[in-house]
Protein backbone atom coordinates (compact mmCIF):
# COMPACT_ATOMS: atom_id res chain seq x y z
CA UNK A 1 0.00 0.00 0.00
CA UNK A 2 1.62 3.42 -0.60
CA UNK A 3 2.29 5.58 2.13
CA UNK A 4 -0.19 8.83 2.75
CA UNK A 5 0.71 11.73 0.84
CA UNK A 6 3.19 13.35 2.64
CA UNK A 7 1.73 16.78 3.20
CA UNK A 8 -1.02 15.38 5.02
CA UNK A 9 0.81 13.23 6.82
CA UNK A 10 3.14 16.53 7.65
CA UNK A 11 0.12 18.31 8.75
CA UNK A 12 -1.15 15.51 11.11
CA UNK A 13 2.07 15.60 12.75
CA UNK A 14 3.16 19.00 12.92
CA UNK A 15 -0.34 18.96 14.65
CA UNK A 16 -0.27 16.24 17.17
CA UNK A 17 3.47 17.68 17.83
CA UNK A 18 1.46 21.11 18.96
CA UNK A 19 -0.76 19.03 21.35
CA UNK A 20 2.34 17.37 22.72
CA UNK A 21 4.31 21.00 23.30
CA UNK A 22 0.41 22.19 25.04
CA UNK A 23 0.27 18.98 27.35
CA UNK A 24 3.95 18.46 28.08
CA UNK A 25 4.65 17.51 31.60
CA UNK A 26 7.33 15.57 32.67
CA UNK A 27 5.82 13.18 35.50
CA UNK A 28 3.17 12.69 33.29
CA UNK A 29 4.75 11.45 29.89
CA UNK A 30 6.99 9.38 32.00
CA UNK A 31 4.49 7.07 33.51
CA UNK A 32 1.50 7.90 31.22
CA UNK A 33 3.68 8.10 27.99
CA UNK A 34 2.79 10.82 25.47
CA UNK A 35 -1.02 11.56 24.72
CA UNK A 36 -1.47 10.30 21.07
CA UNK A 37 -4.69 10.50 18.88
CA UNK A 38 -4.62 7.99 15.71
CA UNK A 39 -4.33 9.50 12.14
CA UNK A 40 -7.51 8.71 12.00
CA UNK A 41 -9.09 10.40 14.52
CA UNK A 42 -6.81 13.44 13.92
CA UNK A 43 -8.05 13.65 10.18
CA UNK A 44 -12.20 13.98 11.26
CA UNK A 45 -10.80 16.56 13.95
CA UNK A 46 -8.98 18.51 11.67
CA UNK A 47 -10.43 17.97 8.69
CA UNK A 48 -11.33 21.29 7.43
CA UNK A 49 -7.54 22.38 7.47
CA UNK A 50 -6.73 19.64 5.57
CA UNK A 51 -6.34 21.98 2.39
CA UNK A 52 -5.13 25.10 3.67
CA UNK A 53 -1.53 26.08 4.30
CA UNK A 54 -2.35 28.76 7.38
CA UNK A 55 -5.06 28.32 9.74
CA UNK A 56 -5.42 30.92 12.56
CA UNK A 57 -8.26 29.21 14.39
CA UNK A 58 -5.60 26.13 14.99
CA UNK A 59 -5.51 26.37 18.68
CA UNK A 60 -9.49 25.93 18.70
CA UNK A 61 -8.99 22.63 16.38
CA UNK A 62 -5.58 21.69 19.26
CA UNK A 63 -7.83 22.56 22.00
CA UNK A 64 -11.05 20.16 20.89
CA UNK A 65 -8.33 16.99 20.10
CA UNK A 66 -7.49 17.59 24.00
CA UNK A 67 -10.85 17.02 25.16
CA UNK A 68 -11.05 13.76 22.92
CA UNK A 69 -7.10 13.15 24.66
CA UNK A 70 -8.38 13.70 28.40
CA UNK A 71 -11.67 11.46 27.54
CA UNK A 72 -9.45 8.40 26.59
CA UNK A 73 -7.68 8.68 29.80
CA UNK A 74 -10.51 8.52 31.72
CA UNK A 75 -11.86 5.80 29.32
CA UNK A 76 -8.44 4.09 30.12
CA UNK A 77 -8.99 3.92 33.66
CA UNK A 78 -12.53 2.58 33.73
CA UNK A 79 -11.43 -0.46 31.62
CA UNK A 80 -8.81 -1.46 33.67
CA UNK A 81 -11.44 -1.81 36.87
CA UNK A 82 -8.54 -1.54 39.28
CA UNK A 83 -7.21 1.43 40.32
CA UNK A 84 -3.44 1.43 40.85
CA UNK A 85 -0.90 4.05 40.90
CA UNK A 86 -0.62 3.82 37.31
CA UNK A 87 -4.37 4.58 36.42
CA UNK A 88 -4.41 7.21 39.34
CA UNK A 89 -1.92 9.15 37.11
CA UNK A 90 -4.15 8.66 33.71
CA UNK A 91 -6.96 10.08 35.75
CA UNK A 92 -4.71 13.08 36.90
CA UNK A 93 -3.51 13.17 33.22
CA UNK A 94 -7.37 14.00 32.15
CA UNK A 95 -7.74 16.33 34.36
CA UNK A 96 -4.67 18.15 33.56
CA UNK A 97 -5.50 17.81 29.86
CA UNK A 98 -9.04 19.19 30.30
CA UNK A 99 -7.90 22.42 32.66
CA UNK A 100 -5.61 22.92 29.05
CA UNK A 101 -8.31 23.10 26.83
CA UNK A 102 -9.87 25.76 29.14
CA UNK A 103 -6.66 27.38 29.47
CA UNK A 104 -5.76 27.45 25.65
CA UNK A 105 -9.09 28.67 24.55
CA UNK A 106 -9.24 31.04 27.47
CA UNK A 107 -6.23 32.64 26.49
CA UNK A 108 -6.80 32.96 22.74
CA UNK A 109 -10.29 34.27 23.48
CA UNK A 110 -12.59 31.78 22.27
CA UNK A 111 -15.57 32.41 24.79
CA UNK A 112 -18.82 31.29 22.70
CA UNK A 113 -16.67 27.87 21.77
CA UNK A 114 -15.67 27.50 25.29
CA UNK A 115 -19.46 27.21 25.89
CA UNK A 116 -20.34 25.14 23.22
CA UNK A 117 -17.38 22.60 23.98
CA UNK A 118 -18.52 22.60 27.96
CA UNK A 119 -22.24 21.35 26.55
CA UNK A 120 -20.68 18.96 24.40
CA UNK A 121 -18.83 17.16 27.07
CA UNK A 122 -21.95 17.36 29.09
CA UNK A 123 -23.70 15.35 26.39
CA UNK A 124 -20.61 13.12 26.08
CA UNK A 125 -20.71 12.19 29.59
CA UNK A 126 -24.77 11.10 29.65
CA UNK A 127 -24.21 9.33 26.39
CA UNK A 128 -20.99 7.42 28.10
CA UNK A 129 -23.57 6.86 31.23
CA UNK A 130 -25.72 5.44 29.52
CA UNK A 131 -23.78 3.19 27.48
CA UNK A 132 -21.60 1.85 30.78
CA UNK A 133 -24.85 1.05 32.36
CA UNK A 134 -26.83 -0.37 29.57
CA UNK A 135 -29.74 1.08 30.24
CA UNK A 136 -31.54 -0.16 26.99
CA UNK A 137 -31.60 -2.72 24.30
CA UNK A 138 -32.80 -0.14 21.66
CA UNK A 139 -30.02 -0.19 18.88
CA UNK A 140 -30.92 3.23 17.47
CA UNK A 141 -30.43 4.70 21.12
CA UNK A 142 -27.04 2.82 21.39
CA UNK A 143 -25.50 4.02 17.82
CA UNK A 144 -26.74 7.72 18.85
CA UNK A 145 -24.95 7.80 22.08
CA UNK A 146 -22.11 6.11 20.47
CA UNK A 147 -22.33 9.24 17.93
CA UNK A 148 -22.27 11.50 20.55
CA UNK A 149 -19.47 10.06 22.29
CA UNK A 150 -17.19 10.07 19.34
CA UNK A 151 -18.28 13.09 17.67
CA UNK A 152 -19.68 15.96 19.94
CA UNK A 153 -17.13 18.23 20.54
CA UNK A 154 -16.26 17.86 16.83
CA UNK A 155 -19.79 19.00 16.05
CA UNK A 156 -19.36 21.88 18.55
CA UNK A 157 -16.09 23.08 16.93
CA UNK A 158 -17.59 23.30 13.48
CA UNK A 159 -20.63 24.78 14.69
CA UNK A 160 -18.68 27.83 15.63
CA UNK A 161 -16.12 27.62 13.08
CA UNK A 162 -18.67 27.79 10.22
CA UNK A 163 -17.49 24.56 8.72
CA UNK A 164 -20.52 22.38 9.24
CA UNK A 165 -20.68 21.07 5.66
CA UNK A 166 -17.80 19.05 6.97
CA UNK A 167 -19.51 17.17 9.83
CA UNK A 168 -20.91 14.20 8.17
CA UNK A 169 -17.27 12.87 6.92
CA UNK A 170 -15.94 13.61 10.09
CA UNK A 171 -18.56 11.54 11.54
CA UNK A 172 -18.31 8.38 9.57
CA UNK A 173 -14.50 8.49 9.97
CA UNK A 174 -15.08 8.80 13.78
CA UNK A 175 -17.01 6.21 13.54
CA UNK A 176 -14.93 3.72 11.98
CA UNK A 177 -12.52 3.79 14.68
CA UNK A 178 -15.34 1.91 16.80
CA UNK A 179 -16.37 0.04 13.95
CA UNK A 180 -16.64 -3.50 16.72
CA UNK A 181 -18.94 -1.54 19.14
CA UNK A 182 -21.21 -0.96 16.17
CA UNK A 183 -23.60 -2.82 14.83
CA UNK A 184 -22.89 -2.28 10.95
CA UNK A 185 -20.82 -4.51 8.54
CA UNK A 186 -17.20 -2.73 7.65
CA UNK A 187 -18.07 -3.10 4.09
CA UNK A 188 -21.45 -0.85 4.87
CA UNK A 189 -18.89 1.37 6.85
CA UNK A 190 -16.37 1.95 3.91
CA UNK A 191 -18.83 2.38 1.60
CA UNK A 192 -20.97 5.25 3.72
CA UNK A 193 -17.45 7.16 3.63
CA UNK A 194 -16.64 6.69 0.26
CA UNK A 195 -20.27 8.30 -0.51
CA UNK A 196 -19.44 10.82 1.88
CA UNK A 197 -16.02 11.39 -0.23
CA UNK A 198 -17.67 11.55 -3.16
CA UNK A 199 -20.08 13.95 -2.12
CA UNK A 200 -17.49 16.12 -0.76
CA UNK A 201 -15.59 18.91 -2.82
CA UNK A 202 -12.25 17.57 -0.86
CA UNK A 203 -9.40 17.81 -3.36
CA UNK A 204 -8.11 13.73 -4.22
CA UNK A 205 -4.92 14.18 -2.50
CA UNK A 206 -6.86 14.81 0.65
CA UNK A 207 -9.49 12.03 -0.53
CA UNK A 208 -6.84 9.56 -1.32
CA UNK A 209 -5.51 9.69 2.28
CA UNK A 210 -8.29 9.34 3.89
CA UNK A 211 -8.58 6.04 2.55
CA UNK A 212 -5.57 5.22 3.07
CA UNK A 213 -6.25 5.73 6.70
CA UNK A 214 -9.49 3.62 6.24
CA UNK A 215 -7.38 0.54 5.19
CA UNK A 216 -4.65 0.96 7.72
CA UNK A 217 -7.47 1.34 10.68
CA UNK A 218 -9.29 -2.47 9.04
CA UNK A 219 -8.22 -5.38 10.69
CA UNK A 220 -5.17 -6.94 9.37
CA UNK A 221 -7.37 -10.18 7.76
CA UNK A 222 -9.81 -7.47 5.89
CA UNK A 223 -9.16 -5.74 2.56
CA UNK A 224 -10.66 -2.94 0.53
């Protein structure tokens, strides 16, 4: 398989290199390691900037990728059932993370998205309630709150950043990622986001990567 175009995959990192400058703390990385969103879940973050060389609103893009970051530690911890000294420091690790986003958006003087962000993490958390406790059998209910969970504070950013045309693609990528917590074939999955693509007026550089993420996020056995 070839390897993503390389200013994509530039982008991605010169992002998630930004995130790890915001969060860097010593203690933390050392017994934590370095907080790390996939490609994939980068690309439906990011996704408008995919095509432009400057973006000025970056910090509100670095600043909803920490929420996702201080979510999985949490997430982390409530998997592992015990709680050692190890998963004591992921859960200080999410809380430092989230004070970050406040801080960053604070400082940059993004008030109306700091709002908007706050709900969406409100609706994350009922949605992750109500999953962990399995309140219901109702499949539609399930894949909504799964939506929610993967996708809310994405929704939030583009809502303020004007750039809601861009929300179902970032969805259906999001999506993928729990593609076994879903209850949809990974050939329906692939071919929802290659409508999606279609439909899109992404240029085929960008289009062509995201694919290219699709196949590297399938399980090793499955091909396009």
């Amino acid at each position: 398989m070839k390897q993503m175009t390389n200013s994509i995959q530039a982008k991605l990192e010169l992002w998630r290199h930004d995130i790890e400058e915001i969060l860097s703390h010593p203690i933390l990385i050392e017994h934590t390691g370095r907080p790390r969103l996939s490609d994939l879940k980068m690309a439906s973050i990011y996704l408008p900037l995919l095509e432009k060389d400057m973006a000025d609103d970056v910090k509100a893009y670095h600043a909803t990728a920490i929420i996702y970051l201080a979510l999985s530690c949490h997430d982390h911890v409530l998997q592992s059932g015990t709680l050692q000294k190890s998963q004591q420091l992921q859960v200080l690790a999410g809380d430092y993370y989230s004070g970050k986003y406040y801080q960053l958006l604070s400082k940059n003087g993004y008030r109306e998205l700091i709002t908007r962000l706050t709900d969406s993490i409100r609706l994350m958390t009922e949605s992750r309630s109500f999953l962990y406790l399995q309140e219901t059998s109702d499949e539609e209910a399930m894949v909504h709150a799964r939506k929610v969970i993967v996708t809310e504070p994405t929704r939030a950013l583009f809502t303020e950043m004007d750039t809601l045309q861009f929300m179902p693609l970032a969805e259906q990528l999001a999506l993928f990622e729990d593609f076994d917590k879903l209850p949809y074939s990974l050939e329906w999955m692939v071919s929802e986001i290659k409508q999606e693509l279609d439909q899109s007026h992404l240029g085929e550089e960008v289009k062509n990567s995201l694919m290219q993420l699709i196949e590297e996020a399938l399980p090793s056995e499955t091909k396009l």
